[in-house]
N, C-alpha and C. Protein backbone atom coordinates (compact mmCIF):
# COMPACT_ATOMS: atom_id res chain seq x y z
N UNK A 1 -22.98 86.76 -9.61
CA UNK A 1 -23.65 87.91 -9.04
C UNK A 1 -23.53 89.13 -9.94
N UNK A 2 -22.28 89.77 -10.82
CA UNK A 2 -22.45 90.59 -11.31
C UNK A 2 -22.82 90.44 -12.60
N UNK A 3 -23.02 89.52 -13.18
CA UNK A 3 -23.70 88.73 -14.20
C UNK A 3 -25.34 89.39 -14.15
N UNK A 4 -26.16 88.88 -12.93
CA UNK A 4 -27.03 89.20 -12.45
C UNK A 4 -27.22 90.79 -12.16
N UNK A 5 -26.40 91.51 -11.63
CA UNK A 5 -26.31 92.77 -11.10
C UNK A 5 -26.58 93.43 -12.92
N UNK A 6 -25.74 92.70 -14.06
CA UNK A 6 -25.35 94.29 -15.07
C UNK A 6 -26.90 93.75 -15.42
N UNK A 7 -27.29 92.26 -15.66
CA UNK A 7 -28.54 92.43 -16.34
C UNK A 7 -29.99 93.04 -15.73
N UNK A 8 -29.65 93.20 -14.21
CA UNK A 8 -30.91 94.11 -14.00
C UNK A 8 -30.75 95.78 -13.96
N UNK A 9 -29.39 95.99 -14.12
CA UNK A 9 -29.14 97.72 -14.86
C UNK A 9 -29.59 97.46 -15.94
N UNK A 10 -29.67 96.70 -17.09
CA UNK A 10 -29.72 96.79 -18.43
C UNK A 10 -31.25 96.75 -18.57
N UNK A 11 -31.78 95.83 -17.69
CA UNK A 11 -33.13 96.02 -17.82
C UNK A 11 -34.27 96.68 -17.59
N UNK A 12 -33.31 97.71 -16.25
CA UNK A 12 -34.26 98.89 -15.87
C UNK A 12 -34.12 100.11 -17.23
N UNK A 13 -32.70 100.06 -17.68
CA UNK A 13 -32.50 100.75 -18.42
C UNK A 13 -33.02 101.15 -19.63
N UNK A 14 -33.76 99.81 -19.93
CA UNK A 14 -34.47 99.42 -21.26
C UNK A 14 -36.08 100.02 -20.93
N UNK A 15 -36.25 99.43 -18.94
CA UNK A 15 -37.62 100.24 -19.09
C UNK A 15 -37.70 101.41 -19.28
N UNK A 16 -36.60 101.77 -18.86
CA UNK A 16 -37.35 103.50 -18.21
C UNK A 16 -37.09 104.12 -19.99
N UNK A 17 -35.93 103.68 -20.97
CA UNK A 17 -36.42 104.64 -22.05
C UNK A 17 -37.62 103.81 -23.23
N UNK A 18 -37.98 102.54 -22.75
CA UNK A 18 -39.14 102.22 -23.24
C UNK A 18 -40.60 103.58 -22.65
N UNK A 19 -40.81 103.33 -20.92
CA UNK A 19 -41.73 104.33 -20.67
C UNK A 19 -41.56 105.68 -20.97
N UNK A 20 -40.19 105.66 -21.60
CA UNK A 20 -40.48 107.31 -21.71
C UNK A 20 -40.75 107.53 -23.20
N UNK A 21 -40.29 106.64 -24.30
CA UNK A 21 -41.31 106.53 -25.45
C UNK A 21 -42.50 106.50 -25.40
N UNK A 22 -43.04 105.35 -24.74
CA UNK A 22 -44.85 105.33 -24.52
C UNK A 22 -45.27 106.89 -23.82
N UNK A 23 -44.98 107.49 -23.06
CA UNK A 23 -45.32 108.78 -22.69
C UNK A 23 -45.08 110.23 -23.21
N UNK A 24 -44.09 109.76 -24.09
CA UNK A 24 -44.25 110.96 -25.19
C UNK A 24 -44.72 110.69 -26.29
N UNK A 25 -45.40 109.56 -27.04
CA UNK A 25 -46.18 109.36 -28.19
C UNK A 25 -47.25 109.52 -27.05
N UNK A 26 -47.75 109.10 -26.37
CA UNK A 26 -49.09 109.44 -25.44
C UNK A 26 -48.92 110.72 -25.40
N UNK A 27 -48.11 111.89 -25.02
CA UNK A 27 -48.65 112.93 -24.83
C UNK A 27 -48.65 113.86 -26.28
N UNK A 28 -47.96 113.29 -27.06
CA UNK A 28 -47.98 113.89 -28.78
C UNK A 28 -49.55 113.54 -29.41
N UNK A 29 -49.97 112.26 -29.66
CA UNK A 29 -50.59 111.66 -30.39
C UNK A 29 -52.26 111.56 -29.57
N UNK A 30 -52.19 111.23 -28.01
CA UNK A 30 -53.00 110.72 -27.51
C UNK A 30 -53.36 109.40 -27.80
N UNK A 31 -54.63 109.12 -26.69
CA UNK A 31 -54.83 107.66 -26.37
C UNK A 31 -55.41 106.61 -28.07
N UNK A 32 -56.17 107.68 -28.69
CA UNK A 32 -56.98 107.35 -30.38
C UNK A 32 -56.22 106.95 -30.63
N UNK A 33 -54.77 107.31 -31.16
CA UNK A 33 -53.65 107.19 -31.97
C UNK A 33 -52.58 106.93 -31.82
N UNK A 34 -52.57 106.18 -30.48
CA UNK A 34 -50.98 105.26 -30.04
C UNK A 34 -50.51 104.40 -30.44
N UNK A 35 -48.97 104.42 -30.99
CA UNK A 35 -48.54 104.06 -32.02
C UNK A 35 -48.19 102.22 -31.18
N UNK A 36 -49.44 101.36 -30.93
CA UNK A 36 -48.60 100.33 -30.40
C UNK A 36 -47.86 99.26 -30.37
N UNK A 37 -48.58 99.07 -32.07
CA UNK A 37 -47.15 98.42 -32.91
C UNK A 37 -45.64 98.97 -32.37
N UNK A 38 -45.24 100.02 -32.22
CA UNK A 38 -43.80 100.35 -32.06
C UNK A 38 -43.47 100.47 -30.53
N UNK A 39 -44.97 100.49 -29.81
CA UNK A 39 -44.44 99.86 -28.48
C UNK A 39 -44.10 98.77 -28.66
N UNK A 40 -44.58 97.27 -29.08
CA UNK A 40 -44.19 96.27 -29.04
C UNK A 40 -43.18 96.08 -29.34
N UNK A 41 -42.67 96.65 -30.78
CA UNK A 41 -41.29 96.46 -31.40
C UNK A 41 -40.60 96.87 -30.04
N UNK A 42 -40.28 97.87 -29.38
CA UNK A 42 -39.44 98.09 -28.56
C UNK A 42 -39.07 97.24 -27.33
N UNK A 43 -40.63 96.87 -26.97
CA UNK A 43 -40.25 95.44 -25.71
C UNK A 43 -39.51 94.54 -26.47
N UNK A 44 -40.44 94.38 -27.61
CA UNK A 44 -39.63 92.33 -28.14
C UNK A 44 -37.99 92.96 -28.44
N UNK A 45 -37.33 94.40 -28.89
CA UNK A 45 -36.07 94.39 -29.24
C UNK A 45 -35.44 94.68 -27.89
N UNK A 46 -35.93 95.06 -26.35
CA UNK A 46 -34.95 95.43 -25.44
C UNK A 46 -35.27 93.81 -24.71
N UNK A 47 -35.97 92.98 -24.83
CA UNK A 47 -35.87 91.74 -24.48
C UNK A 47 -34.69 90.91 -25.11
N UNK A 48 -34.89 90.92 -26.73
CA UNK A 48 -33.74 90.56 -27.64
C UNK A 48 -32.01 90.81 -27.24
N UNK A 49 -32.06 92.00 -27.02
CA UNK A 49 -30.65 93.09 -26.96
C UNK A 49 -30.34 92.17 -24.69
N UNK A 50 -31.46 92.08 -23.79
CA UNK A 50 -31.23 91.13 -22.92
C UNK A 50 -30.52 89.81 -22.96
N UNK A 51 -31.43 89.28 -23.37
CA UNK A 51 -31.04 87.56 -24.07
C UNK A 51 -29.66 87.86 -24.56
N UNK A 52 -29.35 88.48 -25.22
CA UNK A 52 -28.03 88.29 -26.43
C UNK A 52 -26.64 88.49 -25.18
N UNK A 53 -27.14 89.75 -24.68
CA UNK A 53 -26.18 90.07 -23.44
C UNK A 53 -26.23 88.93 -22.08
N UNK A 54 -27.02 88.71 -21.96
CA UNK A 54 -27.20 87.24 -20.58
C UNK A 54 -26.08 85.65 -22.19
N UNK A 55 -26.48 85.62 -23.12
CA UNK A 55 -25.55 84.60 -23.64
C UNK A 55 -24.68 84.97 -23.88
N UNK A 56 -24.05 86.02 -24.45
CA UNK A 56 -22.42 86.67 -24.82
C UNK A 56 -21.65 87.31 -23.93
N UNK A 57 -21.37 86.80 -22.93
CA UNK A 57 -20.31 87.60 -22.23
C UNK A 57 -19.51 88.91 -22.60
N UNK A 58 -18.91 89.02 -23.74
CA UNK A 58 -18.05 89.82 -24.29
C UNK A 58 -18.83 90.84 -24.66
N UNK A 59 -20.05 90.66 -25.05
CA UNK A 59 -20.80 92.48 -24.74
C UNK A 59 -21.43 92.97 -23.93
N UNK A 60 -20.49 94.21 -23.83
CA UNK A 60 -20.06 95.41 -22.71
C UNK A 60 -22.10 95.49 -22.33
N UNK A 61 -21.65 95.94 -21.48
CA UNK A 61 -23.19 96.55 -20.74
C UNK A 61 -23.37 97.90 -21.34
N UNK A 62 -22.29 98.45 -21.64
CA UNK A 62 -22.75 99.85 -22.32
C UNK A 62 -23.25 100.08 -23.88
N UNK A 63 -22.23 99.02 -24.33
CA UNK A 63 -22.48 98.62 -25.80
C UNK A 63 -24.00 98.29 -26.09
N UNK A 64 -24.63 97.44 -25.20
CA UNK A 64 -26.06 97.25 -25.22
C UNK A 64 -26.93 97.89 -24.99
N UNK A 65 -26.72 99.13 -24.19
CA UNK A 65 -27.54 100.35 -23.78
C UNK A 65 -27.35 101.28 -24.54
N UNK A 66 -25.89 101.43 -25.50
CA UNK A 66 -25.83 101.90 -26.88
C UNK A 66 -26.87 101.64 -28.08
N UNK A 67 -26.68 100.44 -27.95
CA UNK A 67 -27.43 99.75 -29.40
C UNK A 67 -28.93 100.21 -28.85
N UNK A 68 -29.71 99.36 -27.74
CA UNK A 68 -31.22 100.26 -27.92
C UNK A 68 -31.37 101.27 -27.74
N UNK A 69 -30.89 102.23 -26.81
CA UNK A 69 -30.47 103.50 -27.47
C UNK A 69 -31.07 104.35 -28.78
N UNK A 70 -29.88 103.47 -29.76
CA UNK A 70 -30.08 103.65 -31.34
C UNK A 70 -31.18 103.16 -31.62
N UNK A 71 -31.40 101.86 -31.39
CA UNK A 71 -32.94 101.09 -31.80
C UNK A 71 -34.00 102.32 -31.32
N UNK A 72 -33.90 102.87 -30.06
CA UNK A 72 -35.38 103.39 -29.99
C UNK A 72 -35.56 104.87 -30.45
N UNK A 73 -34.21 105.00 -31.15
CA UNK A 73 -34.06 106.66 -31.75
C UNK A 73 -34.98 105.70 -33.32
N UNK A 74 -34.68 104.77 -33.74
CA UNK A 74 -34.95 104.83 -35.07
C UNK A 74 -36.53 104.36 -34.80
N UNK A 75 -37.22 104.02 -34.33
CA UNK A 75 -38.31 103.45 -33.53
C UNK A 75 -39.15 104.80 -33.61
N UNK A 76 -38.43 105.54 -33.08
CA UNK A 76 -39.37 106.76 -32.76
C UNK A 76 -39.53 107.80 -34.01
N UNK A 77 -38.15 107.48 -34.60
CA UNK A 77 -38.02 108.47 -36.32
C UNK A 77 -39.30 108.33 -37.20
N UNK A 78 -39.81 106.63 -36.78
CA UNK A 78 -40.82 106.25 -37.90
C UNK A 78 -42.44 106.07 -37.25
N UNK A 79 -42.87 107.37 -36.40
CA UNK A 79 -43.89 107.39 -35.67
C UNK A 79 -44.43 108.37 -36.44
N UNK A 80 -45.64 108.67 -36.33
CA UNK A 80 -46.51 109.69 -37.43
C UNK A 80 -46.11 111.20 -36.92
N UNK A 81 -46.31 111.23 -35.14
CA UNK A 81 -45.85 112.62 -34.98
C UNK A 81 -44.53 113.01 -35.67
N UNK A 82 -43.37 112.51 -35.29
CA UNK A 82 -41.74 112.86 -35.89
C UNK A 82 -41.86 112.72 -37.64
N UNK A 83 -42.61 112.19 -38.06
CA UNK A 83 -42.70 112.00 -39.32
C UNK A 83 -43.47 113.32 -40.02
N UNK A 84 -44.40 113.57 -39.23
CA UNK A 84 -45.00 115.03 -39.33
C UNK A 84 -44.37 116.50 -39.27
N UNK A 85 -43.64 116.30 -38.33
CA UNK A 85 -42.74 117.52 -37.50
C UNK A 85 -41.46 117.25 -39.15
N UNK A 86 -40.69 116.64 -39.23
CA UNK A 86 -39.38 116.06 -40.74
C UNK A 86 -40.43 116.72 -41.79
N UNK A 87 -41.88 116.23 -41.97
CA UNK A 87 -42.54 116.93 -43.59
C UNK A 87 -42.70 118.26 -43.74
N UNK A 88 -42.80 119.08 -42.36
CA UNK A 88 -43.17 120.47 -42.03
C UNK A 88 -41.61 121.27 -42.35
N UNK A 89 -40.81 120.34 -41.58
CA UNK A 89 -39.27 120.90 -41.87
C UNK A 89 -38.53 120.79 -43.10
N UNK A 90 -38.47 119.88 -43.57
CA UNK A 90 -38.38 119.50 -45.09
C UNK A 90 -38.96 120.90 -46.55
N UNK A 91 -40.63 120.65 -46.22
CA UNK A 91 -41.50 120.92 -47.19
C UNK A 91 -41.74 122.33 -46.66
């Protein structure tokens, strides 16, 4: 049961900062220019970062909400808006 219990925290967890990527490149970029290659990357890696945690016992539930976390900070680093906003700050 709590097997079951951490993996559906982990998985809401994964949605809600998946939808909140898709809704801030939607409200940066709009519908023309949604980046959805890096939506996908983000499902197939918070599915991945699932799976690994449902077979390995020994990693923490937080450790995994750590790691995509990080995954969807670097996900989002390499989107045209943030990449735009870094050339303006930079240059």
């Amino acid at each position: 049961m709590k097997k079951t219990l951490t993996t559906i925290i982990l998985a809401g967890f994964i949605t809600l900062l998946t939808a909140t990527f898709g809704f801030a490149e939607y409200a940066a970029t709009g519908a023309e220019n949604f980046p959805y290659f890096h939506l996908g990357a983000l499902i197939i890696g918070g599915l991945t970062i699932i799976s690994l945690r449902r077979k390995y016992q020994k990693i923490y539930m937080t450790e995994a909400m750590g790691a995509f976390a990080l995954y969807t900070v670097m996900v989002a680093i390499s989107t045209a808006p943030v990449v735009e906003v870094i050339r303006t700050i930079v240059g």
